[in-house]
C-alpha atoms as a PDB file:
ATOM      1  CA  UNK A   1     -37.029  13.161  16.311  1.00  0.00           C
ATOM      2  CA  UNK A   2     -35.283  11.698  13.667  1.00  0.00           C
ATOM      3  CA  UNK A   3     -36.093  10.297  10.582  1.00  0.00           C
ATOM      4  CA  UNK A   4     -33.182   8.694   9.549  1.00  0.00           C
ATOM      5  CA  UNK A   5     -33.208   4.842   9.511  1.00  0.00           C
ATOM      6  CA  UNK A   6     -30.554   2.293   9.536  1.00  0.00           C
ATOM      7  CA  UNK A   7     -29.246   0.500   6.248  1.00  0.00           C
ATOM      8  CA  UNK A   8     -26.071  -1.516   5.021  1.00  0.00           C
ATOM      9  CA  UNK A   9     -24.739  -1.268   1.238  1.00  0.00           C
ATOM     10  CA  UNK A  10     -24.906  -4.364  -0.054  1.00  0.00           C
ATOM     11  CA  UNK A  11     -23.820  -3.664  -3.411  1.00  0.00           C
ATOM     12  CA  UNK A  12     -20.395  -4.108  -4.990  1.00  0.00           C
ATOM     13  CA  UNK A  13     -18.470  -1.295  -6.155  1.00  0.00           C
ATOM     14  CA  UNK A  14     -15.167  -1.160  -8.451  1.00  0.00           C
ATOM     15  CA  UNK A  15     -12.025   1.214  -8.137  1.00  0.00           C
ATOM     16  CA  UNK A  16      -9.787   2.489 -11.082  1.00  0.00           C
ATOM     17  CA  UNK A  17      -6.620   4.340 -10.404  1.00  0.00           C
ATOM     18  CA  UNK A  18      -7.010   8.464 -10.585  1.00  0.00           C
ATOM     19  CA  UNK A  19      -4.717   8.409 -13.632  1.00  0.00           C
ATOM     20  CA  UNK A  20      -6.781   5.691 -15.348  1.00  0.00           C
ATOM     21  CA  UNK A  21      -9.820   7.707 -14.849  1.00  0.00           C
ATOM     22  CA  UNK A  22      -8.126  10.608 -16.124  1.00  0.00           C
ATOM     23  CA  UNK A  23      -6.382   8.160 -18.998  1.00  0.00           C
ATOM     24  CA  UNK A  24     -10.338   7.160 -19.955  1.00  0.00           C
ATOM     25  CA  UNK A  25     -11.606  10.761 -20.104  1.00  0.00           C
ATOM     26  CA  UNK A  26     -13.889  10.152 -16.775  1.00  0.00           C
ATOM     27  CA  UNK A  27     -11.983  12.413 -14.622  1.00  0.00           C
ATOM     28  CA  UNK A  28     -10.488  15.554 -15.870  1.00  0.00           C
ATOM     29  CA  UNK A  29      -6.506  16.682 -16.104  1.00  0.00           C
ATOM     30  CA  UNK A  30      -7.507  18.517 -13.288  1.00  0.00           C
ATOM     31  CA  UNK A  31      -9.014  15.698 -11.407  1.00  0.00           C
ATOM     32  CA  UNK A  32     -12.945  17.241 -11.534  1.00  0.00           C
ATOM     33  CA  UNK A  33     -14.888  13.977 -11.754  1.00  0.00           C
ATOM     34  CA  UNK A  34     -18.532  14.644 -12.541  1.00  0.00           C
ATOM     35  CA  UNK A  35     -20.850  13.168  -9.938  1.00  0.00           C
ATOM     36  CA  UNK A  36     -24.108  12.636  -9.854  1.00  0.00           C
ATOM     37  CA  UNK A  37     -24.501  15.213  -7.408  1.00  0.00           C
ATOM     38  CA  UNK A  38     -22.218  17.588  -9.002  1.00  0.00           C
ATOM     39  CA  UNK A  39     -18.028  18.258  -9.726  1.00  0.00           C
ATOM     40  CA  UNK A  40     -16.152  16.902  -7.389  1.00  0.00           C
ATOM     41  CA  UNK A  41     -12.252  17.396  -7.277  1.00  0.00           C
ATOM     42  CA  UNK A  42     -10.392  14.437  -6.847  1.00  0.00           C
ATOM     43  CA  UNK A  43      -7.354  14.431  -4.046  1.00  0.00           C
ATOM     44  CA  UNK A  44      -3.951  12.717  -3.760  1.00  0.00           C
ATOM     45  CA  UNK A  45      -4.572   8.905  -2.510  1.00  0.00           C
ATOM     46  CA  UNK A  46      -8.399   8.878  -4.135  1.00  0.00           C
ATOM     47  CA  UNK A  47      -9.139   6.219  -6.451  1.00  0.00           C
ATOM     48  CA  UNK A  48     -12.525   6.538  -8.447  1.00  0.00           C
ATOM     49  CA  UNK A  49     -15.535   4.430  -7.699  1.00  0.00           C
ATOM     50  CA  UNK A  50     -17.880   3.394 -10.069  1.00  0.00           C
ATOM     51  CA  UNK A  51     -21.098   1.763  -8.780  1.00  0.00           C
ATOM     52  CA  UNK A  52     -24.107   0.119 -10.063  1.00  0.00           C
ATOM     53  CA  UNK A  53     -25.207   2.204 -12.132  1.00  0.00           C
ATOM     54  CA  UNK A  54     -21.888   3.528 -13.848  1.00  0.00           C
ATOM     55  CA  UNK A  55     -21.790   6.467 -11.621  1.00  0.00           C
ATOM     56  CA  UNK A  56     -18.099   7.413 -10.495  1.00  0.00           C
ATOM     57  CA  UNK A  57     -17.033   9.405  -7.455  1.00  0.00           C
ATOM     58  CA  UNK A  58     -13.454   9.900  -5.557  1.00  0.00           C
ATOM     59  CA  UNK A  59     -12.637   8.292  -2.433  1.00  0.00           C
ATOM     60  CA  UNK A  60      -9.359   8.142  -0.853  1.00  0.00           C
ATOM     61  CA  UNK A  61      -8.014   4.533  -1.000  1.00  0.00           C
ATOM     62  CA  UNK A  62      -7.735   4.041   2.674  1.00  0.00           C
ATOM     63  CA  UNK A  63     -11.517   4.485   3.482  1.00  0.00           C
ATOM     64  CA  UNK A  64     -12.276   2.111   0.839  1.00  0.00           C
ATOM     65  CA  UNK A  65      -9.976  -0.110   2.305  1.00  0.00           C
ATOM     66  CA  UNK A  66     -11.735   0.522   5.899  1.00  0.00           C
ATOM     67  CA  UNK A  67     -15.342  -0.752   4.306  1.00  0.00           C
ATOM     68  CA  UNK A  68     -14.990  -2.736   1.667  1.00  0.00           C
ATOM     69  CA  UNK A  69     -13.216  -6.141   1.329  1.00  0.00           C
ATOM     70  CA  UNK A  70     -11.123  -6.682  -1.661  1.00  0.00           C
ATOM     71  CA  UNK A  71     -12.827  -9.437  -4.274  1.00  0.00           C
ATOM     72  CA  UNK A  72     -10.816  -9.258  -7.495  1.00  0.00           C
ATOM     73  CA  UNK A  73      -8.735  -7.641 -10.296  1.00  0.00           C
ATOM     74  CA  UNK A  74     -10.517  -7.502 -13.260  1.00  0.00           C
ATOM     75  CA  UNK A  75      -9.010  -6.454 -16.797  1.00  0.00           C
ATOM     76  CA  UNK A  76     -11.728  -4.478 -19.153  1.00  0.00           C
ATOM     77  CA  UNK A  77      -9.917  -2.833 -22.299  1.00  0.00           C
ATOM     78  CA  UNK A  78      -6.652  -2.808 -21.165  1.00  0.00           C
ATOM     79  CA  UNK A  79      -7.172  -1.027 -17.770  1.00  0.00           C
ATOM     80  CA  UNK A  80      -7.400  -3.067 -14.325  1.00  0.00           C
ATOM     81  CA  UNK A  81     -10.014  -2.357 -12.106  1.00  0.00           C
ATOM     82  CA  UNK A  82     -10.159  -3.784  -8.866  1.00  0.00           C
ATOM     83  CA  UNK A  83     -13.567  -5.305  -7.121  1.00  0.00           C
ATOM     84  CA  UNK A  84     -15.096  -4.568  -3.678  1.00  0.00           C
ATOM     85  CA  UNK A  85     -17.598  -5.776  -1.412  1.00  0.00           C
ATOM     86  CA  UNK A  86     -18.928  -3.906   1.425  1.00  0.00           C
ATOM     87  CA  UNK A  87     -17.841  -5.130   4.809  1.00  0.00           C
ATOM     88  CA  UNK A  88     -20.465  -6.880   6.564  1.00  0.00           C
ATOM     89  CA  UNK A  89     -20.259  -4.472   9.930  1.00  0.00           C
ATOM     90  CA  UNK A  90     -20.739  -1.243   8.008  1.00  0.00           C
ATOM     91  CA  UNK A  91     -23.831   0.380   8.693  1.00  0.00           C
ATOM     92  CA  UNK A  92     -25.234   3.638   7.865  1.00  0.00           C
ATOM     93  CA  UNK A  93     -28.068   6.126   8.501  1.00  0.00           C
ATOM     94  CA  UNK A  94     -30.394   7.577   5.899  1.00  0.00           C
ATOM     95  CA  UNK A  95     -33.461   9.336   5.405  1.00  0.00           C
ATOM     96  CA  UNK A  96     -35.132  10.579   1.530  1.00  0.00           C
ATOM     97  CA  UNK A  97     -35.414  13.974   1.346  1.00  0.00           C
ATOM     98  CA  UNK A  98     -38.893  15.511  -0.256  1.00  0.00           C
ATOM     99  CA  UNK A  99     -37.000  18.553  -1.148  1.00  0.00           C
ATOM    100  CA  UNK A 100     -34.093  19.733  -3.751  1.00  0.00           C
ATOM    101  CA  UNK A 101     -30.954  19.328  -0.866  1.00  0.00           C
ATOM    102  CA  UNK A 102     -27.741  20.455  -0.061  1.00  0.00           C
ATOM    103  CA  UNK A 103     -25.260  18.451   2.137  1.00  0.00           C
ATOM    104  CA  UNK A 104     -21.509  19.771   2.074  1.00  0.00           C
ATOM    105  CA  UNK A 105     -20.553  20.582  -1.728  1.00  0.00           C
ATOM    106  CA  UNK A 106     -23.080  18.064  -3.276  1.00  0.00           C
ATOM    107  CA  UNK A 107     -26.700  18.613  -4.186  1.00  0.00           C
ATOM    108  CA  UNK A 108     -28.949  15.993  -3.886  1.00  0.00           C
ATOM    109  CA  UNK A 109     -32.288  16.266  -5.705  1.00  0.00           C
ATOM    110  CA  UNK A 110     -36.158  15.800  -4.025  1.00  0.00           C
ATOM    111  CA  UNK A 111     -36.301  11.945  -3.836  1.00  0.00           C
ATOM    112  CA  UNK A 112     -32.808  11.012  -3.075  1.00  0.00           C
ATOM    113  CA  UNK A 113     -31.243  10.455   0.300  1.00  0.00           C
ATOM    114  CA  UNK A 114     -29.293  11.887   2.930  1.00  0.00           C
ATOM    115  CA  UNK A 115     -26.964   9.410   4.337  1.00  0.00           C
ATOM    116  CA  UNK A 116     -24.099   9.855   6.523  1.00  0.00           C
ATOM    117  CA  UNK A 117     -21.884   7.539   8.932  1.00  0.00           C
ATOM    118  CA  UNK A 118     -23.206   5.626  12.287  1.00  0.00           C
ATOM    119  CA  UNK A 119     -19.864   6.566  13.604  1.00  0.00           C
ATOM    120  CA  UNK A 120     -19.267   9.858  13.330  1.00  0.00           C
ATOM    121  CA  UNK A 121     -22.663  11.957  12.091  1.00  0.00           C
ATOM    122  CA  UNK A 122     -21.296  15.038  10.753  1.00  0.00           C
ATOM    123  CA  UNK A 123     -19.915  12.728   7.852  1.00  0.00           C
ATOM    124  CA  UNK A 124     -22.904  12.897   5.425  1.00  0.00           C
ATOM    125  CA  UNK A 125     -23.341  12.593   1.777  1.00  0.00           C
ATOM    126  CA  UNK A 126     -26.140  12.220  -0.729  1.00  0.00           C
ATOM    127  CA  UNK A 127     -26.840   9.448  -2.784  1.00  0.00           C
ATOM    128  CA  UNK A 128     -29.492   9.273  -5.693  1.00  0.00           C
ATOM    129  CA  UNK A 129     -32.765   8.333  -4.995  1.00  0.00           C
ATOM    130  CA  UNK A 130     -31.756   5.310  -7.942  1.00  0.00           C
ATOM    131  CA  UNK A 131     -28.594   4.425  -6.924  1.00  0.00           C
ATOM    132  CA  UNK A 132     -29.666   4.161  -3.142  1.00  0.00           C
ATOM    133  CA  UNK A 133     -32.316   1.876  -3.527  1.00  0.00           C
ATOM    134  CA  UNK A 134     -30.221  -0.427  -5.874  1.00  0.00           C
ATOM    135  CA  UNK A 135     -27.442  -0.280  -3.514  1.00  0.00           C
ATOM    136  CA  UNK A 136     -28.675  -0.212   0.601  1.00  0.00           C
ATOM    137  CA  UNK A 137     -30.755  -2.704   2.307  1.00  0.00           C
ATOM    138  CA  UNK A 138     -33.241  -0.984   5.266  1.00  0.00           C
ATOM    139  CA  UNK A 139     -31.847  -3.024   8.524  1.00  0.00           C
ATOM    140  CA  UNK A 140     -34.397  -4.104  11.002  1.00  0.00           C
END
């Protein structure tokens, strides 16, 4: 039996370039950016998200593009970020976890949440216990 449930994010999110990350010291030369489940190394075609909370995290452009509609350019100290919505159709499954977690390369800590994609399961990630409940709406 499962106990993941169903949820949409409902929360905006904005996108900076890779090199304006890097430019504003939140991503490494390199491209590490520090999540809030650990380094993560930034790829070709990723821009950096930065949610609710001010946490960042890569994600190639065209999946951001596949669930989130584009809202607006906005200019903060010289550097353009660009706003998203979430798509209303995009759904996901998650379930908190009562234990310290793995999932992939990130680590997820007792209280946050295992969530991964309606469509295709094996795509899972962790999300703060925080940052999930300011962000997802339980679906009924």
């Amino acid at each position: 039996m499962s106990d993941f449930k169903k949820y949409k994010k409902v929360a905006h999110i904005y996108t900076l370039s890779l090199e304006g990350a890097k430019e504003k010291g939140w991503v490494s030369s390199e491209g590490i950016v520090p999540t809030l489940e650990g380094d993560v190394k930034a790829k070709e075609g990723d821009c950096i998200c930065i949610g609710v909370m001010g946490e960042i995290w890569p994600q190639p452009a065209s999946r951001v593009k596949s669930k989130y509609d584009f809202v607006s350019k906005e200019d903060r100290d010289g550097i353009t970020f660009k706003r998203y919505r979430p798509k209303p159709e995009q759904f996901v499954e998650a379930k908190q976890m009562e234990k310290d977690f793995v999932t992939g390369d990130m680590k997820g800590s007792a209280g946050g949440y295992k969530v991964r994609s309606i469509d295709d399961v094996d795509d899972e990630w962790v999300v703060d216990q925080d940052v999930f409940e300011k962000t997802y709406q339980k679906v009924k």
